[in-house]
Each structure stands twice: as structure tokens, then as C-alpha cells.
PDB file of N, CA and C in Angstrom:
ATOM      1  N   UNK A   1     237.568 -90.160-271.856  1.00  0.00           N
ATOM      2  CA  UNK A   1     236.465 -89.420-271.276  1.00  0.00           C
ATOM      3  C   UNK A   1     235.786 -88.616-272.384  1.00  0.00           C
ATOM      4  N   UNK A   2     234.477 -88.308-272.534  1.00  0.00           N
ATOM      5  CA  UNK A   2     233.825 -87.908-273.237  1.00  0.00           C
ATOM      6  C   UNK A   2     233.680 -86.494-273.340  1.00  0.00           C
ATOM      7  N   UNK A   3     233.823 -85.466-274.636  1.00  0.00           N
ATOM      8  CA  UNK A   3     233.376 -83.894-274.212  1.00  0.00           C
ATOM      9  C   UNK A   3     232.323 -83.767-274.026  1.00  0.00           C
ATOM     10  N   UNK A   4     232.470 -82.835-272.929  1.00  0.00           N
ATOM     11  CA  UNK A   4     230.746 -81.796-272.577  1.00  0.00           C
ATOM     12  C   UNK A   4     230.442 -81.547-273.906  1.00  0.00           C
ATOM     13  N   UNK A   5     229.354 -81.253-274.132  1.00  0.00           N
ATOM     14  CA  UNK A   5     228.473 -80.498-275.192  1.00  0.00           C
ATOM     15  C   UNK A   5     228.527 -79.036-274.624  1.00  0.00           C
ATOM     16  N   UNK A   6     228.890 -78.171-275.693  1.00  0.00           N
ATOM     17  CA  UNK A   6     228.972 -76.440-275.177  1.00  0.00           C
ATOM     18  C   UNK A   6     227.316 -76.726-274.608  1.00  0.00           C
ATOM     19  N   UNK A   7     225.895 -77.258-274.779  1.00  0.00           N
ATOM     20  CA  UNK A   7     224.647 -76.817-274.059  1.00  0.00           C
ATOM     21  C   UNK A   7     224.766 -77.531-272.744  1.00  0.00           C
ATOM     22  N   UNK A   8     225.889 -78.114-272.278  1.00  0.00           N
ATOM     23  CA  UNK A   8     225.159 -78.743-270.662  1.00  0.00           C
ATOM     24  C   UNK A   8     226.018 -78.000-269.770  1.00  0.00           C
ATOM     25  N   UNK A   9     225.299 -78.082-268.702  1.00  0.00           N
ATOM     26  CA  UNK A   9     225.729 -77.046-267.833  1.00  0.00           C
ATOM     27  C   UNK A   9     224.480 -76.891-266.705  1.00  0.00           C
ATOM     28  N   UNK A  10     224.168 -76.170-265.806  1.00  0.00           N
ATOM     29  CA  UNK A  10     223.501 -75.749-265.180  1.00  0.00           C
ATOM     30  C   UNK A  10     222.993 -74.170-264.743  1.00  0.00           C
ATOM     31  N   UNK A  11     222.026 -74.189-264.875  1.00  0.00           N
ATOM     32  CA  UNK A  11     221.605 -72.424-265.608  1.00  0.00           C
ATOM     33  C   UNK A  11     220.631 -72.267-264.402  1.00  0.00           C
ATOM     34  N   UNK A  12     220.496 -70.872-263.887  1.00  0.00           N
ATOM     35  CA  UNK A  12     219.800 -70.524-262.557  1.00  0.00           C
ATOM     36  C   UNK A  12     218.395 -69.706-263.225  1.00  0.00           C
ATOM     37  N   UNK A  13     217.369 -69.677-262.929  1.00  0.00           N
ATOM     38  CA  UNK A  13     216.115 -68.632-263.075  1.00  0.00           C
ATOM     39  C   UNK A  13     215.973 -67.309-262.562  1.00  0.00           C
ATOM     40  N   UNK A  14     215.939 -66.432-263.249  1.00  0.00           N
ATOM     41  CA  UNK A  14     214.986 -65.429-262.199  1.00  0.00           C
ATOM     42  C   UNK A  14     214.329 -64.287-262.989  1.00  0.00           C
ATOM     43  N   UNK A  15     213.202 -63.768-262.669  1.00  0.00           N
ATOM     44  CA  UNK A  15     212.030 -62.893-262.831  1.00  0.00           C
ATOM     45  C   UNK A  15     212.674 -61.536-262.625  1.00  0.00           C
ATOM     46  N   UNK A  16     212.790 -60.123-263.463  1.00  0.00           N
ATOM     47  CA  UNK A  16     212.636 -59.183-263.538  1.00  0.00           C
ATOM     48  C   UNK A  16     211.481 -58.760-264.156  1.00  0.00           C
ATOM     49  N   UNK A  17     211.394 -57.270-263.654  1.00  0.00           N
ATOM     50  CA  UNK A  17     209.739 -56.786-264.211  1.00  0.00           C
ATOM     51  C   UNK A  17     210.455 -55.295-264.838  1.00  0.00           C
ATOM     52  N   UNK A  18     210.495 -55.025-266.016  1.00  0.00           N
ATOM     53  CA  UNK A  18     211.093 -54.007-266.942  1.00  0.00           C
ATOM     54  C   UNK A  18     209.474 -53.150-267.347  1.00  0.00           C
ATOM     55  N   UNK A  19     209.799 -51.758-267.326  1.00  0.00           N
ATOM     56  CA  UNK A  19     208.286 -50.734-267.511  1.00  0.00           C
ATOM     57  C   UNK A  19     209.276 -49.783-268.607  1.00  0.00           C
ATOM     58  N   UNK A  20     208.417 -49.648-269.102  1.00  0.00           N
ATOM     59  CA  UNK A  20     208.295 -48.633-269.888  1.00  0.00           C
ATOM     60  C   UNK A  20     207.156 -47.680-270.491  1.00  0.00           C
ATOM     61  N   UNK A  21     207.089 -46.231-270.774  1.00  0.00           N
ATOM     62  CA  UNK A  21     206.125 -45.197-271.253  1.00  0.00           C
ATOM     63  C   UNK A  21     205.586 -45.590-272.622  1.00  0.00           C
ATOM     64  N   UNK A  22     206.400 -46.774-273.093  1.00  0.00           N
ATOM     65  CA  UNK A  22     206.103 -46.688-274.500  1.00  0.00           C
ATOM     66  C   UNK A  22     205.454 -47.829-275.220  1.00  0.00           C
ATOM     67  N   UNK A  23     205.870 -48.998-274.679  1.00  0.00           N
ATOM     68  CA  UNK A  23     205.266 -50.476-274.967  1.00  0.00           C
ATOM     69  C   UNK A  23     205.874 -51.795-274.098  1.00  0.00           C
ATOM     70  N   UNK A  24     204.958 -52.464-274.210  1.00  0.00           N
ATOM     71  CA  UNK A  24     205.632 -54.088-273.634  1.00  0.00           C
ATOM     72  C   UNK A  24     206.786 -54.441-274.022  1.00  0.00           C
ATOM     73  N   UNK A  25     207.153 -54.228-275.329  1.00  0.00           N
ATOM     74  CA  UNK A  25     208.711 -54.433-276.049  1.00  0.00           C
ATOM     75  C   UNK A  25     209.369 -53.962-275.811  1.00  0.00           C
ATOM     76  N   UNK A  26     209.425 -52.514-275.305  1.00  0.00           N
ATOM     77  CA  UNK A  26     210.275 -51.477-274.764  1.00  0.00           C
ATOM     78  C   UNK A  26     210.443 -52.072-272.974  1.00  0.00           C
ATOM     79  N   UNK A  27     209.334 -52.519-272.596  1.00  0.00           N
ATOM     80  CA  UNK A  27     209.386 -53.099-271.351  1.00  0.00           C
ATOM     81  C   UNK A  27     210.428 -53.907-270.726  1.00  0.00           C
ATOM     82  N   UNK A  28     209.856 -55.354-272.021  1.00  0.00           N
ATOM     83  CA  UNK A  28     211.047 -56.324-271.891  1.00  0.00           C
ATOM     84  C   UNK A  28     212.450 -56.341-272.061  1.00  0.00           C
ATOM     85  N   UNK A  29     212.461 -55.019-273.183  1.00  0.00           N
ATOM     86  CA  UNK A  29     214.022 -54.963-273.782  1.00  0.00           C
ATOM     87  C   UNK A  29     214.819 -54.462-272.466  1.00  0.00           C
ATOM     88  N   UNK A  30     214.211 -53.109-271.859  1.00  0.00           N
ATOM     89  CA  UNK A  30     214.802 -52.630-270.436  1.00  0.00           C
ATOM     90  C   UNK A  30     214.956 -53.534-269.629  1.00  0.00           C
ATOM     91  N   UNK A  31     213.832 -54.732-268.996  1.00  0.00           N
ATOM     92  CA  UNK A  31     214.219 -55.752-268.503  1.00  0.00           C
ATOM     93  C   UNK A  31     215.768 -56.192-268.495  1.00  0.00           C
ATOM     94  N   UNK A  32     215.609 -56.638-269.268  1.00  0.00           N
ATOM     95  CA  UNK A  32     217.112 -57.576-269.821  1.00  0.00           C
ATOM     96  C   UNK A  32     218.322 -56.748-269.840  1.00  0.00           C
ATOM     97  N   UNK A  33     218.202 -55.177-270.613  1.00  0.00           N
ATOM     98  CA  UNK A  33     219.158 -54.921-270.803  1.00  0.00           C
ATOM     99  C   UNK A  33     219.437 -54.315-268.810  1.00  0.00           C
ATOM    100  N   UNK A  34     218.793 -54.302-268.177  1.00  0.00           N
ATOM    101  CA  UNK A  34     219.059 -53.510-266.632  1.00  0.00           C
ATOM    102  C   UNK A  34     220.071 -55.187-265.997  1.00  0.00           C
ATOM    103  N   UNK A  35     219.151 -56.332-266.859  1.00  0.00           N
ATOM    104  CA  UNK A  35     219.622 -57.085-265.852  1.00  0.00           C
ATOM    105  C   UNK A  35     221.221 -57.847-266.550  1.00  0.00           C
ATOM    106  N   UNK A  36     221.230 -57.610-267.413  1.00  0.00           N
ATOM    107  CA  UNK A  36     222.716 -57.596-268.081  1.00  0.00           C
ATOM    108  C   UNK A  36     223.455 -56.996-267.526  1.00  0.00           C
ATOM    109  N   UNK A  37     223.512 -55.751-266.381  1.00  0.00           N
ATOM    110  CA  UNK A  37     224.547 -55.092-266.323  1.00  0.00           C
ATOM    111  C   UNK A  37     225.073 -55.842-264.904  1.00  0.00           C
ATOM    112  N   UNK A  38     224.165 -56.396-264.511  1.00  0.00           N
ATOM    113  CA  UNK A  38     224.692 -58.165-262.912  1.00  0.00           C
ATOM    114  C   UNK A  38     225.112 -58.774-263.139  1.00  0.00           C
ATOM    115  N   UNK A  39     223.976 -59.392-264.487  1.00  0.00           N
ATOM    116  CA  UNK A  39     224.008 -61.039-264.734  1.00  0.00           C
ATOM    117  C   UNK A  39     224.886 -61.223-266.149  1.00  0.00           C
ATOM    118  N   UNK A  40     225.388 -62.144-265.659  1.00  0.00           N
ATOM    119  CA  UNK A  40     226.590 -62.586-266.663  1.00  0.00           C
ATOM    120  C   UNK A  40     226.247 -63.681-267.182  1.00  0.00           C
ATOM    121  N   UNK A  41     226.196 -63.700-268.523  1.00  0.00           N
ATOM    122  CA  UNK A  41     226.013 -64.762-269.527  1.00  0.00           C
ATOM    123  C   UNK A  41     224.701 -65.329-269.405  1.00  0.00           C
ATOM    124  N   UNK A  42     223.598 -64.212-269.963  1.00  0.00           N
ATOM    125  CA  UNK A  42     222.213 -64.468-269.848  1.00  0.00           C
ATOM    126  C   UNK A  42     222.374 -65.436-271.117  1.00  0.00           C
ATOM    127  N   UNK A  43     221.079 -66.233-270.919  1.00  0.00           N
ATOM    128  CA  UNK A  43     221.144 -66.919-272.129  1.00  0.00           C
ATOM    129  C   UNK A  43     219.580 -66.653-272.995  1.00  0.00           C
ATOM    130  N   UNK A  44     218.183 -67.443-271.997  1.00  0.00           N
ATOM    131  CA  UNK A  44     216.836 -66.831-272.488  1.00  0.00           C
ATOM    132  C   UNK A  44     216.295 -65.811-271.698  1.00  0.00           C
ATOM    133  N   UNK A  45     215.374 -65.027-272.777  1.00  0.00           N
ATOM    134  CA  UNK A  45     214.510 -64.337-272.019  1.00  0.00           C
ATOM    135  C   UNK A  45     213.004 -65.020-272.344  1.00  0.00           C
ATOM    136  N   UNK A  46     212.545 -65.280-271.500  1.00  0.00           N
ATOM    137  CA  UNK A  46     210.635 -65.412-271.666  1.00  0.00           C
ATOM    138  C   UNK A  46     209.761 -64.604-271.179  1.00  0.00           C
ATOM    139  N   UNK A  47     208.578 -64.099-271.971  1.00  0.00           N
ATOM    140  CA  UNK A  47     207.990 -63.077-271.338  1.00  0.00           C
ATOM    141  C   UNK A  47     206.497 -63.774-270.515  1.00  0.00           C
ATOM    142  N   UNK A  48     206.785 -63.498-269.356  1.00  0.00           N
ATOM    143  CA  UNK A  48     205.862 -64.427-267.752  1.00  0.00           C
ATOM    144  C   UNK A  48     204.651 -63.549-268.000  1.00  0.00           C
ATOM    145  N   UNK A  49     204.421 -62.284-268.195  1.00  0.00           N
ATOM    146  CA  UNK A  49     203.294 -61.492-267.865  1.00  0.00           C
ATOM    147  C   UNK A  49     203.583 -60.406-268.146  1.00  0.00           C
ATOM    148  N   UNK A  50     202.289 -59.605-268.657  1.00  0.00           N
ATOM    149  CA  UNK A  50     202.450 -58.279-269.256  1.00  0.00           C
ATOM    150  C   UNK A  50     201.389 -57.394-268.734  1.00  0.00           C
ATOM    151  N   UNK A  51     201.235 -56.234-267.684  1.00  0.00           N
ATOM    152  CA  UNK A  51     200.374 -55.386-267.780  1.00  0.00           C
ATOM    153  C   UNK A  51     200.697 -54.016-267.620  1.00  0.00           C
ATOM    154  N   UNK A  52     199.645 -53.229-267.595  1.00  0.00           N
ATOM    155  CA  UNK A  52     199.332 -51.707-267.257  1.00  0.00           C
ATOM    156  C   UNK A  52     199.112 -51.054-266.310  1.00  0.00           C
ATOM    157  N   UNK A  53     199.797 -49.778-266.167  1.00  0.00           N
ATOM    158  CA  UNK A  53     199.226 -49.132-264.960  1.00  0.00           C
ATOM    159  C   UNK A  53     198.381 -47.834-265.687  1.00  0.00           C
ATOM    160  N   UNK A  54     197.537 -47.926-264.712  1.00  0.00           N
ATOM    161  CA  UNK A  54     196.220 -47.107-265.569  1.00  0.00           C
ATOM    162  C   UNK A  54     196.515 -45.977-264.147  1.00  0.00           C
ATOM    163  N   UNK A  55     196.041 -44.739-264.802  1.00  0.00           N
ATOM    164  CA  UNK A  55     195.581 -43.515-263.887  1.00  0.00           C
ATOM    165  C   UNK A  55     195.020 -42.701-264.817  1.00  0.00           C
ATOM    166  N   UNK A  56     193.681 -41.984-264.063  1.00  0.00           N
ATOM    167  CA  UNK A  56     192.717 -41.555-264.275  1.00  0.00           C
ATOM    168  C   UNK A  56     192.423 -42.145-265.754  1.00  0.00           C
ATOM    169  N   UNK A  57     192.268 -43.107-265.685  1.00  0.00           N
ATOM    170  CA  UNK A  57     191.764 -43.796-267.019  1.00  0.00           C
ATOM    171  C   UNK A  57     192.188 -43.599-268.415  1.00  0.00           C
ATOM    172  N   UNK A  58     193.873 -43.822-267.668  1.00  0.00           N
ATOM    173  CA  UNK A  58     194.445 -43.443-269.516  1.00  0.00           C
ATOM    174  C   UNK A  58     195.887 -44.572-268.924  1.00  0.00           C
ATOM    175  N   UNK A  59     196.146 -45.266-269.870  1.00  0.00           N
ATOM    176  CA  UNK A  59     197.776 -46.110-269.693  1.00  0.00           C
ATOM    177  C   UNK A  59     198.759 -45.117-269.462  1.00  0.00           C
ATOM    178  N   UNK A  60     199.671 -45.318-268.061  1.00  0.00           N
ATOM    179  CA  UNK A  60     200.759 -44.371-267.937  1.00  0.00           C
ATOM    180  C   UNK A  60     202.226 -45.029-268.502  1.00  0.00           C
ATOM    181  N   UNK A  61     202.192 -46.454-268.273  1.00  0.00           N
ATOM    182  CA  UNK A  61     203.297 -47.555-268.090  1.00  0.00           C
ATOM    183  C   UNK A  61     203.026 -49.143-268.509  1.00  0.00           C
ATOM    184  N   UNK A  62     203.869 -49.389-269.135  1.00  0.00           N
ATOM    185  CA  UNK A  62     203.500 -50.971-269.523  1.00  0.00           C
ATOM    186  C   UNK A  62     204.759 -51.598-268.844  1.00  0.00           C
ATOM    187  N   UNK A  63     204.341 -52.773-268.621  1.00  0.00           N
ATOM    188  CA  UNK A  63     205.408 -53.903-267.316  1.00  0.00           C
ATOM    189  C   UNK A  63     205.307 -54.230-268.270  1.00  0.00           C
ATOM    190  N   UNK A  64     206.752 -55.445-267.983  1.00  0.00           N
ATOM    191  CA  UNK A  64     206.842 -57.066-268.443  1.00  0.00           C
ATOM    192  C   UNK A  64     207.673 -57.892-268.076  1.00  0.00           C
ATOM    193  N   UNK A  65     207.014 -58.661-266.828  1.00  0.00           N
ATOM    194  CA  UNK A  65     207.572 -59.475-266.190  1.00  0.00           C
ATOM    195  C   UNK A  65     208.706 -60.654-267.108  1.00  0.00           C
ATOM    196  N   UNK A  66     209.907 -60.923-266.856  1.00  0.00           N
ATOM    197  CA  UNK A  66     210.517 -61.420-267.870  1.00  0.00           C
ATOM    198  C   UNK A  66     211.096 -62.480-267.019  1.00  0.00           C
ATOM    199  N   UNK A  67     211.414 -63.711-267.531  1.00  0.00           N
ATOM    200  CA  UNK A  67     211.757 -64.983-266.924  1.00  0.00           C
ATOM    201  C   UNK A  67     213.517 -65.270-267.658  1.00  0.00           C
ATOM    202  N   UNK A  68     214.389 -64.668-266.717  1.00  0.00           N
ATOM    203  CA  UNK A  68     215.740 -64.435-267.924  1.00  0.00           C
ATOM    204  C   UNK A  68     216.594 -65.840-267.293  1.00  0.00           C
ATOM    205  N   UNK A  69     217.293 -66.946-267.691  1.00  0.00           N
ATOM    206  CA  UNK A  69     218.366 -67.819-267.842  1.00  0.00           C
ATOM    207  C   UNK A  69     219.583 -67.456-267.797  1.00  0.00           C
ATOM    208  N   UNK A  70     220.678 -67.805-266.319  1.00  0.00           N
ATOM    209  CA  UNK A  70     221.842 -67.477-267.347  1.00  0.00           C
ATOM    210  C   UNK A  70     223.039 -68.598-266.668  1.00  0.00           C
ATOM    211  N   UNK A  71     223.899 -68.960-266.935  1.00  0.00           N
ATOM    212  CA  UNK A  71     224.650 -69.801-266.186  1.00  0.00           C
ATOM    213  C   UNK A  71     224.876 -69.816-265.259  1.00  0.00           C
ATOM    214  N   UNK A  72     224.620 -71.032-264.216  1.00  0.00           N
ATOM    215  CA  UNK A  72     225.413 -71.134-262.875  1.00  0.00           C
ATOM    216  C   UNK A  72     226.609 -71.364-262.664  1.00  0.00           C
ATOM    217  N   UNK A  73     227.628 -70.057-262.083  1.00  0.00           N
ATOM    218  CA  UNK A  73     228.563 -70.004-261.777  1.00  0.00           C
ATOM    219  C   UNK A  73     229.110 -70.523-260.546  1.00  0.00           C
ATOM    220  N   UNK A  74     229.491 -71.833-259.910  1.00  0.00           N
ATOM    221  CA  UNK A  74     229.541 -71.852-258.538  1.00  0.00           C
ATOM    222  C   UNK A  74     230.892 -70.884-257.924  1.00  0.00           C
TER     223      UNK A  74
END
């Protein structure tokens, strides 16, 4: 019988949205690191979308929707 390759496997999707006061990078990094403390054995992060929340016409908060990978555990 043949070995698995450590890359096959089956890996689940899902979307968090990480904000931060300070930048999109700061956004995404919170993303991931909030969703690390669930998800076990993230593998990618991709960044889906990035915006602002504006009040009275000044940036308060930057999002960033993040598209994170991590193994399916059955």
C-alpha cells in the first residue's frame, strides 16, 4: 500500500472578520490569532476583503475579512 503524502487530507473553510484601530495587518493578524484559540491546525490564511468604518468622517476601524484553512477532523 502506498504512503499518504503529509499534503492530502481534507481541510474545511471558513471566513472570520478581524478589526483593528490600527491597520488591515493588525486586522488580519487578530483574525487568525482569535481564531487559533478554536481552530486547530490552521493551515492558510487569505485575505477575502478589506474595509473601514468611517464616523464623522475620519477612519475609526479597519476589518479584514480572512478566508482561514485548517484540517478536517472527523
Amino acid at each position: 500500500m502506498a504512503k499518504k503524502s503529509a499534503s492530502e487530507g481534507v481541510y474545511r473553510v471558513t471566513d472570520v472578520i478581524g478589526t483593528s484601530t490600527v491597520s488591515w495587518e493588525d486586522a488580519a493578524k487578530n483574525a487568525v490569532n482569535a481564531a487559533s484559540k478554536s481552530l486547530r491546525d490552521l493551515r492558510i490564511a487569505e485575505v477575502e476583503k478589506m474595509d473601514m468604518k468611517v464616523e464623522d468622517g475620519k477612519v475609526v476601524a479597519y476589518r479584514t475579512r480572512v478566508s482561514l484553512s485548517f484540517k478536517y477532523e472527523a
